[in-house]
N, C-alpha and C. Protein backbone atom coordinates (compact mmCIF):
# COMPACT_ATOMS: atom_id res chain seq x y z
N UNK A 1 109.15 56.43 -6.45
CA UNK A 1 110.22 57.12 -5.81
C UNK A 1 110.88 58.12 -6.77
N UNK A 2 111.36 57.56 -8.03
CA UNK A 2 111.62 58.37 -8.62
C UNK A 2 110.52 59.77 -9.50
N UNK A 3 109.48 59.75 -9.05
CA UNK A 3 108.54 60.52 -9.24
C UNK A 3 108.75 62.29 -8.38
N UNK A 4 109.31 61.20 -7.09
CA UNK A 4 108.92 63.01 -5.81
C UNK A 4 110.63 63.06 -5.92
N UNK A 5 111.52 62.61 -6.84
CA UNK A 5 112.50 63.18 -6.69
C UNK A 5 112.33 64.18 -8.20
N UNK A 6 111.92 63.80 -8.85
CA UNK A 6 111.62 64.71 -10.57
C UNK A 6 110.51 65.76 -9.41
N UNK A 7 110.06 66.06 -8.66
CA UNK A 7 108.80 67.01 -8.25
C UNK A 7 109.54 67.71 -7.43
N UNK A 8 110.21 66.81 -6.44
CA UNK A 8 111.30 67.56 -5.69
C UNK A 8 111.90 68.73 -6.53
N UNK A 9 113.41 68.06 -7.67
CA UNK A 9 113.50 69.03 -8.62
C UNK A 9 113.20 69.93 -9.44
N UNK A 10 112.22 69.76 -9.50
CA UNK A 10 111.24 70.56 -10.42
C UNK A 10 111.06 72.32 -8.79
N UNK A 11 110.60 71.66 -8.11
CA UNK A 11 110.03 72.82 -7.17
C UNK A 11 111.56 73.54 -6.33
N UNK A 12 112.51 72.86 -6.73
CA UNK A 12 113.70 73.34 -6.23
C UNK A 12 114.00 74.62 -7.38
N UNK A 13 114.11 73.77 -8.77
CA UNK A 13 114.43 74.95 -10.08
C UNK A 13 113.72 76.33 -9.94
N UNK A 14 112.11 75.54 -9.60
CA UNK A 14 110.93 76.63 -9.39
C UNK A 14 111.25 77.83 -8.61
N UNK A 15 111.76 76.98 -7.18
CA UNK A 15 112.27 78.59 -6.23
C UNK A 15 113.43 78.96 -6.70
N UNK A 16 114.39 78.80 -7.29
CA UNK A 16 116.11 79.47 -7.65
C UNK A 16 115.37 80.61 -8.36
N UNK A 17 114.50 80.05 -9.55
CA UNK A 17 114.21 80.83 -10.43
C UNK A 17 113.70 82.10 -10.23
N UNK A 18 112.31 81.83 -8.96
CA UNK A 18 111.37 82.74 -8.30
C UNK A 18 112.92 83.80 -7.64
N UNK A 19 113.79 83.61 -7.02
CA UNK A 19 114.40 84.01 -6.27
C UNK A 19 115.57 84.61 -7.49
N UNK A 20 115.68 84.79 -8.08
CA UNK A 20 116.63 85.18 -9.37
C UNK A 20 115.35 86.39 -9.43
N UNK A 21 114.32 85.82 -10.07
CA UNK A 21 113.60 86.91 -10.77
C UNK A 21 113.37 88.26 -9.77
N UNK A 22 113.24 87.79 -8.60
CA UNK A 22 112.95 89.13 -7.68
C UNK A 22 114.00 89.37 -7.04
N UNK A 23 115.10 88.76 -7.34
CA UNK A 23 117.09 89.75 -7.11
C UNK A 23 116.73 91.11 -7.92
N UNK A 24 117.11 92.26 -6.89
CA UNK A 24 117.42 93.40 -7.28
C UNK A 24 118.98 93.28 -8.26
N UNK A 25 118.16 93.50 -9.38
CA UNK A 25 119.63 93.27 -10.18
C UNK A 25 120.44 94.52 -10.06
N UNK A 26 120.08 95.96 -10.32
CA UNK A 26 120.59 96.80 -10.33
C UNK A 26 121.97 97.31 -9.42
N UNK A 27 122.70 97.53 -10.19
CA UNK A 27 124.47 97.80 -9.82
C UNK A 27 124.79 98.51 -8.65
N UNK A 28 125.94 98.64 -8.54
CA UNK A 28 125.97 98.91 -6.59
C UNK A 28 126.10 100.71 -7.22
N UNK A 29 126.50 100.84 -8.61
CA UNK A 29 126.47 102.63 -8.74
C UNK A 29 124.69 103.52 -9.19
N UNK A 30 124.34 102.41 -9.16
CA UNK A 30 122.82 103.11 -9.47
C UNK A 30 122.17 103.25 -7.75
N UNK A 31 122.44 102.69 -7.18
CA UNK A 31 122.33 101.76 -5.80
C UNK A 31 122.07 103.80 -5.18
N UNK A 32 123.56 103.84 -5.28
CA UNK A 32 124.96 105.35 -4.52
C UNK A 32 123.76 105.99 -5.34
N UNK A 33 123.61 106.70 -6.98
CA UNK A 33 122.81 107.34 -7.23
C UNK A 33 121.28 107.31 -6.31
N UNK A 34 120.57 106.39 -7.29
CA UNK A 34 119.11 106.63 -6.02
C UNK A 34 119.57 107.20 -4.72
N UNK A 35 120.66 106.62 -4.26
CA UNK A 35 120.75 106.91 -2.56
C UNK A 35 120.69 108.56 -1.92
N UNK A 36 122.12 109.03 -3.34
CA UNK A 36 122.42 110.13 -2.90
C UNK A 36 120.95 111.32 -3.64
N UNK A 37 120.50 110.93 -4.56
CA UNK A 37 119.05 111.79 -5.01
C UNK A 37 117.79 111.80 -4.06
N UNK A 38 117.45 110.94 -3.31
CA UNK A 38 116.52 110.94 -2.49
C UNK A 38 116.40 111.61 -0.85
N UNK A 39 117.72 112.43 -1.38
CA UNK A 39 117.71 113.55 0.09
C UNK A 39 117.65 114.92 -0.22
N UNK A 40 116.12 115.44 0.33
CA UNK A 40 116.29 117.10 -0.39
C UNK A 40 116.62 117.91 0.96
N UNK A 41 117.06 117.07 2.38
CA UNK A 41 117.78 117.95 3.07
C UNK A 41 118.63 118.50 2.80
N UNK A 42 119.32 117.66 2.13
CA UNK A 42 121.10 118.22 1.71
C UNK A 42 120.92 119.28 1.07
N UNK A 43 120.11 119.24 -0.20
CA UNK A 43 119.88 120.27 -0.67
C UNK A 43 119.52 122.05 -0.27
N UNK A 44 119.08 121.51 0.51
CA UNK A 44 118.18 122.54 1.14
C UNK A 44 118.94 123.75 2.62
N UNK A 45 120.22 123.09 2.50
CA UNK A 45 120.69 124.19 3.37
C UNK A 45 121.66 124.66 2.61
N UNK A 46 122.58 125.65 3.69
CA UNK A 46 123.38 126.07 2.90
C UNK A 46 125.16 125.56 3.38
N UNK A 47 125.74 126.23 3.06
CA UNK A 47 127.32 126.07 3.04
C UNK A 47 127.55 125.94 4.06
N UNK A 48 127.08 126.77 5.45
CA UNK A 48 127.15 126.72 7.23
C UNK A 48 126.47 125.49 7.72
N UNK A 49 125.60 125.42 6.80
CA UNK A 49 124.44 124.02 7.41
C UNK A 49 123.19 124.86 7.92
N UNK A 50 123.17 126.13 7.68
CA UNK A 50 121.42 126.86 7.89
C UNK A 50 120.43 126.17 6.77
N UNK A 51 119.54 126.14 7.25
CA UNK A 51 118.16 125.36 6.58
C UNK A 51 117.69 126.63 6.51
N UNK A 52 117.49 126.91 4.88
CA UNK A 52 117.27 128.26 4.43
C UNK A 52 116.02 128.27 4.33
N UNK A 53 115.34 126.89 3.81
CA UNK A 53 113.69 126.98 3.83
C UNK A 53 112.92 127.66 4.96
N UNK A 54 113.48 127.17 6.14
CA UNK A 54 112.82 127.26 7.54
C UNK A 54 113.16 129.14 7.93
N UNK A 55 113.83 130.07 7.00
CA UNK A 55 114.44 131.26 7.32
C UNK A 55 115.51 131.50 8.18
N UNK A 56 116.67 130.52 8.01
CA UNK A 56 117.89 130.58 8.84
C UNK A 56 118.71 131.20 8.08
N UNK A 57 120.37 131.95 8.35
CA UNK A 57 120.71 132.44 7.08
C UNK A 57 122.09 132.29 8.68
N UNK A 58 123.30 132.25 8.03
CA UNK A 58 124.52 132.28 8.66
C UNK A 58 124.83 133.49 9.16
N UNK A 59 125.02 133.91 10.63
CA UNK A 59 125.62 135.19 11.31
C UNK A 59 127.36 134.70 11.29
N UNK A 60 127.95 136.06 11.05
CA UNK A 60 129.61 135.90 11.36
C UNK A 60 129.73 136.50 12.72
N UNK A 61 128.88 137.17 13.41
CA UNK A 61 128.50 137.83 14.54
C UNK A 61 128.29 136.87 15.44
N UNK A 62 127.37 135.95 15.46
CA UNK A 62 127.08 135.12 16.32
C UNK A 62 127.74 133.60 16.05
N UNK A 63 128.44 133.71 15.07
CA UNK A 63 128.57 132.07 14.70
C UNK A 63 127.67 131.14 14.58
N UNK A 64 126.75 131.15 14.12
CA UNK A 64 125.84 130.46 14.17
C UNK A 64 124.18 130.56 13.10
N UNK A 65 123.48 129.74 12.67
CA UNK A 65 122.32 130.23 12.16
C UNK A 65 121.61 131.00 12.93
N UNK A 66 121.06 131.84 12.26
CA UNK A 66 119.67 132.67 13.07
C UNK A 66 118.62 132.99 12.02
N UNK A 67 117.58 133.31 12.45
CA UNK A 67 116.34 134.11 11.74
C UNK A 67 116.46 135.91 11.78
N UNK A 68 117.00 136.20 10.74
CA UNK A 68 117.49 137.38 10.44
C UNK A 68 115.75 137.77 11.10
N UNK A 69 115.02 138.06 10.11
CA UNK A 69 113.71 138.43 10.36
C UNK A 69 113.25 138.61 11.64
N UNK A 70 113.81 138.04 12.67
CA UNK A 70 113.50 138.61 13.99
C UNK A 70 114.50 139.16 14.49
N UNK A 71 115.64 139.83 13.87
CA UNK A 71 116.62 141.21 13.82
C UNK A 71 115.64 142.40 13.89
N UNK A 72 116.27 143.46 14.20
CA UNK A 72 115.40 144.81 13.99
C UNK A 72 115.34 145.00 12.07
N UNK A 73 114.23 145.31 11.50
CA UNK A 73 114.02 145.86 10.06
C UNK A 73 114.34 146.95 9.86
N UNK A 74 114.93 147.32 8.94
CA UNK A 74 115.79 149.12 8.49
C UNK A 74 114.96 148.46 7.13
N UNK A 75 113.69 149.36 7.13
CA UNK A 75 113.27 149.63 5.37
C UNK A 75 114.20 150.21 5.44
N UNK A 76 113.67 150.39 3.28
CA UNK A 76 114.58 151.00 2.17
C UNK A 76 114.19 152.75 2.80
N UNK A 77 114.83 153.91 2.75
CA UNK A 77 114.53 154.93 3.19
C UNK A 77 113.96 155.82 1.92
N UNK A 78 113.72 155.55 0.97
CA UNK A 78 112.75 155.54 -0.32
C UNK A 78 111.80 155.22 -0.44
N UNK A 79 111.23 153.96 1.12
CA UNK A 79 110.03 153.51 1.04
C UNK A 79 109.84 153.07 2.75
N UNK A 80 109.68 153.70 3.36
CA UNK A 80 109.65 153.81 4.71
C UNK A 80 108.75 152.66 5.43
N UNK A 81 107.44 152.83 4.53
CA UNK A 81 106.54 151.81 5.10
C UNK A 81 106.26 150.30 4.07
N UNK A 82 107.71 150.37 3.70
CA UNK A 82 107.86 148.88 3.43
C UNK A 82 107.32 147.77 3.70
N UNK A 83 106.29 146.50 3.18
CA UNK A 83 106.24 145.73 4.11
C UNK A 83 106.99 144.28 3.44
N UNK A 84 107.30 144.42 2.38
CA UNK A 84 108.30 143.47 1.78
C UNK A 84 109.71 143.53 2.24
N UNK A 85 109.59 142.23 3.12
CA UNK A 85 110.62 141.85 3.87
C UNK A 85 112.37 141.75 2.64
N UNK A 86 112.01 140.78 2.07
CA UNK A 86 113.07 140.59 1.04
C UNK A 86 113.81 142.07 0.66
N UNK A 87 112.92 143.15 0.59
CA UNK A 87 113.69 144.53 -0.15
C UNK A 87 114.18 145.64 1.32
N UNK A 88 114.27 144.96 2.41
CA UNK A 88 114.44 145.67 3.64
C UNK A 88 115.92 144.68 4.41
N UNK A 89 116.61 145.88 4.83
CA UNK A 89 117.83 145.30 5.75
C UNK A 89 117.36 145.29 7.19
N UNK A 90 118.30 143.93 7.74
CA UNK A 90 118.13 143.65 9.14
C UNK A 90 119.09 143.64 9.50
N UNK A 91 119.43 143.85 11.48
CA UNK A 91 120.05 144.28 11.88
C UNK A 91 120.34 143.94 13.08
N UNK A 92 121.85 143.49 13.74
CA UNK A 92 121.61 142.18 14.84
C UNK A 92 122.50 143.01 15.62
N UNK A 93 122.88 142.48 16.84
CA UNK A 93 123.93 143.24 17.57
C UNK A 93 124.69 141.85 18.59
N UNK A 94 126.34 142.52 18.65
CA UNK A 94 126.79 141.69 19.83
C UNK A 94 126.22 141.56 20.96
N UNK A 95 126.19 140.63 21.89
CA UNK A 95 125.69 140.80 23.37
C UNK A 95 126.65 142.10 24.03
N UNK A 96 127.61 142.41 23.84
CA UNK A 96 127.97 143.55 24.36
C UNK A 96 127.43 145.00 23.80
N UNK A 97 127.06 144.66 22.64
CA UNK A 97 126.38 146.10 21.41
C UNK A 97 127.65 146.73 20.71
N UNK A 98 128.61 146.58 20.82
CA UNK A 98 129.48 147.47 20.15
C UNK A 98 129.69 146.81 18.52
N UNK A 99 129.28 145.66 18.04
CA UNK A 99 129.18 145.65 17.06
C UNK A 99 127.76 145.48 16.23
N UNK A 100 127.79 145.63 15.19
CA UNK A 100 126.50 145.33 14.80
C UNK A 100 126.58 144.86 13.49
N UNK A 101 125.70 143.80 13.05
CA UNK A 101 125.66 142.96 11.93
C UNK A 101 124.37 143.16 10.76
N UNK A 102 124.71 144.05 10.02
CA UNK A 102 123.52 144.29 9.10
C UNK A 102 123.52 143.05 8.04
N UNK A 103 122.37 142.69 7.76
CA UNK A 103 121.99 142.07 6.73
C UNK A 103 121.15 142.52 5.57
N UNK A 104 121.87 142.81 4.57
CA UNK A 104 121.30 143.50 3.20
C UNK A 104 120.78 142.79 2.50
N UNK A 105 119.67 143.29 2.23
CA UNK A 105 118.72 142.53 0.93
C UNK A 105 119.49 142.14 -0.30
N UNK A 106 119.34 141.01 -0.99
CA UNK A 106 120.38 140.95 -2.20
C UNK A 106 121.61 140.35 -2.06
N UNK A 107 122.19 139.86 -0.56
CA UNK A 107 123.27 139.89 -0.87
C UNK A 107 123.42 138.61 0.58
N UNK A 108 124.34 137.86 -0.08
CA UNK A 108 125.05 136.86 0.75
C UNK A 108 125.75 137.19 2.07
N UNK A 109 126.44 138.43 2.09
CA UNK A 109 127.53 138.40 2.63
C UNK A 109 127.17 139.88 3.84
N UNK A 110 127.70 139.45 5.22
CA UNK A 110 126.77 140.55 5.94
C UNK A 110 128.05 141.98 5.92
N UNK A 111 127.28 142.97 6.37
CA UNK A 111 128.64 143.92 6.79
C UNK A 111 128.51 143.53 8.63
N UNK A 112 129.45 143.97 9.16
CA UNK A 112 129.78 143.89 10.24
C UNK A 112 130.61 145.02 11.06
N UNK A 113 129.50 146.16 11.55
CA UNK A 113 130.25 147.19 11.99
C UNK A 113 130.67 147.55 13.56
N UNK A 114 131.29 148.29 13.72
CA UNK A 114 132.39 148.45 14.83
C UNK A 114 131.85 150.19 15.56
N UNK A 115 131.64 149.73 16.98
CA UNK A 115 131.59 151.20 17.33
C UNK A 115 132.79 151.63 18.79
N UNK A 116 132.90 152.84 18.43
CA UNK A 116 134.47 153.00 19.66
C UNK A 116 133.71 153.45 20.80
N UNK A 117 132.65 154.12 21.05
CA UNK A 117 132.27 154.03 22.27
C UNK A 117 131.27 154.23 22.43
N UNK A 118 129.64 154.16 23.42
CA UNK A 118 128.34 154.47 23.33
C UNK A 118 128.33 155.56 23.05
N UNK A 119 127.10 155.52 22.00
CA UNK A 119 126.42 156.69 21.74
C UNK A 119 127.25 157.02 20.79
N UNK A 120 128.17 156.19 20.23
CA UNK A 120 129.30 156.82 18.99
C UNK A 120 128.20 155.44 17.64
N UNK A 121 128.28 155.93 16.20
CA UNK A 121 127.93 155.43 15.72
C UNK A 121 128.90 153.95 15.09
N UNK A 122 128.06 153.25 14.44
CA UNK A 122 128.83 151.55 14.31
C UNK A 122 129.53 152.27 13.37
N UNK A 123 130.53 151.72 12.64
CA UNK A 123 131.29 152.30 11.48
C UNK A 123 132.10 151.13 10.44
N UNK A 124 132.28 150.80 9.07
CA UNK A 124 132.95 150.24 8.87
C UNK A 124 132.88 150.47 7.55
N UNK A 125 134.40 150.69 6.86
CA UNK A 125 134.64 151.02 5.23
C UNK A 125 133.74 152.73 5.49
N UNK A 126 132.83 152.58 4.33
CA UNK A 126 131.96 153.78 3.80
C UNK A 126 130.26 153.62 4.48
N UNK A 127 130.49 152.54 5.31
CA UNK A 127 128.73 152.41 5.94
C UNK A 127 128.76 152.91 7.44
N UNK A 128 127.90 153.75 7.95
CA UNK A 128 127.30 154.21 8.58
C UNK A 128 126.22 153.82 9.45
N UNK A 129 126.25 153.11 10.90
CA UNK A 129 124.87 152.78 11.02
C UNK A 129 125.12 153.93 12.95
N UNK A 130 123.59 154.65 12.23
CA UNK A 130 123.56 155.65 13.48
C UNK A 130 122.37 155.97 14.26
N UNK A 131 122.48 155.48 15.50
CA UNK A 131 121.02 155.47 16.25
C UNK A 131 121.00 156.64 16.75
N UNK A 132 119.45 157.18 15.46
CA UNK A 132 119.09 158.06 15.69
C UNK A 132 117.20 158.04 15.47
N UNK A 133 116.24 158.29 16.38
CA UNK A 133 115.11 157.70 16.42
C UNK A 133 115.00 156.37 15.68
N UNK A 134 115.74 155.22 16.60
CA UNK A 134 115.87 153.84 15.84
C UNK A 134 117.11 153.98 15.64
N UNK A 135 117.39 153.41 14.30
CA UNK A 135 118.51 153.28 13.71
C UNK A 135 118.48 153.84 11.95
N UNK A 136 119.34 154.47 11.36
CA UNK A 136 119.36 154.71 10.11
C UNK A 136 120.94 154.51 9.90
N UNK A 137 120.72 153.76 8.62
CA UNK A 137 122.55 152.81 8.06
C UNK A 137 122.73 153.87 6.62
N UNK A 138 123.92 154.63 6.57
CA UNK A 138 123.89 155.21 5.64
C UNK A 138 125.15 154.76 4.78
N UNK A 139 125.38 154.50 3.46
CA UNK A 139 126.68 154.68 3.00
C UNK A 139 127.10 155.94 2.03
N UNK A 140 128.40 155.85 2.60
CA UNK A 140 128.68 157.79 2.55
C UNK A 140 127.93 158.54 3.17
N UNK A 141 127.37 159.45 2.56
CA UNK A 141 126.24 160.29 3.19
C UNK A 141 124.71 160.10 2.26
N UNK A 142 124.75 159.34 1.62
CA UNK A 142 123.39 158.78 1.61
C UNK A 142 122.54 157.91 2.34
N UNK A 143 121.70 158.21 2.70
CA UNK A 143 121.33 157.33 4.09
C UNK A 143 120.26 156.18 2.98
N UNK A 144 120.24 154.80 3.48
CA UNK A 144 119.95 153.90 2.63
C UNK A 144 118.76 153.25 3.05
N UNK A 145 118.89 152.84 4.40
CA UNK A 145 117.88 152.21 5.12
C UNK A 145 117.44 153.00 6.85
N UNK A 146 116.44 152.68 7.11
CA UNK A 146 115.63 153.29 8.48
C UNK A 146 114.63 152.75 8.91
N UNK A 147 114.73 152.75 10.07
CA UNK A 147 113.50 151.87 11.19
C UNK A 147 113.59 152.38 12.23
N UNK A 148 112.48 152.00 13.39
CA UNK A 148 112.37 152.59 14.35
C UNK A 148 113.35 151.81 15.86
N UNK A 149 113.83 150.39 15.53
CA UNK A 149 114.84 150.00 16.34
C UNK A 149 114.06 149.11 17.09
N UNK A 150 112.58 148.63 16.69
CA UNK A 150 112.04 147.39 17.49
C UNK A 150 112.41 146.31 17.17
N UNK A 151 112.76 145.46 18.38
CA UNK A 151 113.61 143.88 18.41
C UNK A 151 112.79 142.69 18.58
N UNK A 152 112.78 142.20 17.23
CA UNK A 152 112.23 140.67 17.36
C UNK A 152 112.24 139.97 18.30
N UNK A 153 112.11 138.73 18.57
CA UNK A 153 113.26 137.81 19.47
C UNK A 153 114.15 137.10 18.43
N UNK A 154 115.42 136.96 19.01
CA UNK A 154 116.41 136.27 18.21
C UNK A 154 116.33 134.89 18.53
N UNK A 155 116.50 134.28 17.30
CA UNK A 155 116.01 133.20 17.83
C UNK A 155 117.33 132.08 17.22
N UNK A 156 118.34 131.36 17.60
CA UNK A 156 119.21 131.34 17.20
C UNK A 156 119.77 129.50 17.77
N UNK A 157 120.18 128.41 17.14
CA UNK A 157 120.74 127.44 17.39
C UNK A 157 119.80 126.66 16.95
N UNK A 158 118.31 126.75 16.92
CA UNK A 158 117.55 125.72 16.93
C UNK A 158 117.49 124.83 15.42
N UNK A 159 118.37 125.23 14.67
CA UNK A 159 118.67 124.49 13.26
C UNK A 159 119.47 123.54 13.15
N UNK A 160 120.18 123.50 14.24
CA UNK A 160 121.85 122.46 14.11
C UNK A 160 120.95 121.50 14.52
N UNK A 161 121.52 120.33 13.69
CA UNK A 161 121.28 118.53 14.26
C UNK A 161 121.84 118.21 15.66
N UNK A 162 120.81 117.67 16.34
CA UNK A 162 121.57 117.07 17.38
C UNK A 162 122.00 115.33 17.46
C-alpha cells in the first residue's frame, strides 16, 4: 500500500513539474510587445486609415480614401509623354465640378481649387487649373502640368473596415 502511494506521489510531482516547465513564463509586458509588433496592418496605412500599399491616399474633396491613379493624369509639361506615374499630377473633381482636387507628385497635401462659374477656370492662391484641350494646371503663368482630361473610374470607399 504504501508503495502506489510513493508512485502515486512521485507521478503527481512528475505532472506539476511537466506543467511548470511548459508555463509560458514570459511577463504580461513582453506578452503587449509581441502583441503590438505582429501587426503590419497598422503599419501600413496612413493617418485617415488609407491602406497606402493597395494605392489609396486621403481626398479632402471627397472625405474619404480613393485611388488617385484613376483621377485624370496632368504629366509634367516638360515631359508630356510621361509614363511614370509617381512624377505626374492627378486630378479629381466635386460631383457638382466646381471644385477640383489636384494631387501633386511629392507631396502629402492636395490643393483644392474653386471655380465661379462654367467654363471659368478652378483657381486658388497662385495655381491655375484651365480646361483647355483637357486640362493644363499652371502656377503663376508657368504652366506645370497637362493631359488630355481622360477619366479613370474613381474608385472610392472600398478601403474602410467594415
Amino acid at each position: 500500500m504504501r508503495v502506489y502511494r510513493i508512485i502515486f506521489l512521485l507521478g503527481v510531482i512528475l505532472l506539476q513539474s511537466c506543467q511548470f516547465i511548459l508555463q509560458d513564463n514570459s511577463s504580461t509586458d513582453e506578452k503587449e510587445v509581441n502583441k503590438n509588433t505582429n501587426t503590419s496592418v497598422v503599419k501600413d496605412k496612413d493617418e485617415n486609415g488609407c491602406l497606402s500599399s493597395a494605392g489609396y491616399i486621403w481626398s479632402e474633396l471627397n472625405k474619404d480614401c480613393v485611388k488617385i491613379y484613376s483621377g485624370i493624369q496632368l504629366n509634367p509639361y516638360s515631359n508630356p509623354e510621361n509614363e511614370d506615374e509617381t512624377k505626374s499630377a492627378f486630378l479629381m473633381f466635386s460631383e457638382d465640378g466646381n471644385k477640383a482636387e489636384i494631387f501633386l507628385p511629392d507631396s502629402t497635401k492636395t490643393l483644392i481649387l474653386t471655380r465661379q462659374a462654367e467654363g471659368k477656370p478652378w483657381t486658388k492662391d497662385n495655381w491655375q487649373l484651365v480646361p483647355f484641350k483637357g486640362y493644363v494646371l499652371k502656377e503663376g503663368e508657368e504652366i506645370k502640368f497637362s493631359g488630355d482630361g481622360e477619366l479613370g473610374k474613381k474608385v472610392t470607399g472600398s478601403d474602410n473596415e467594415q
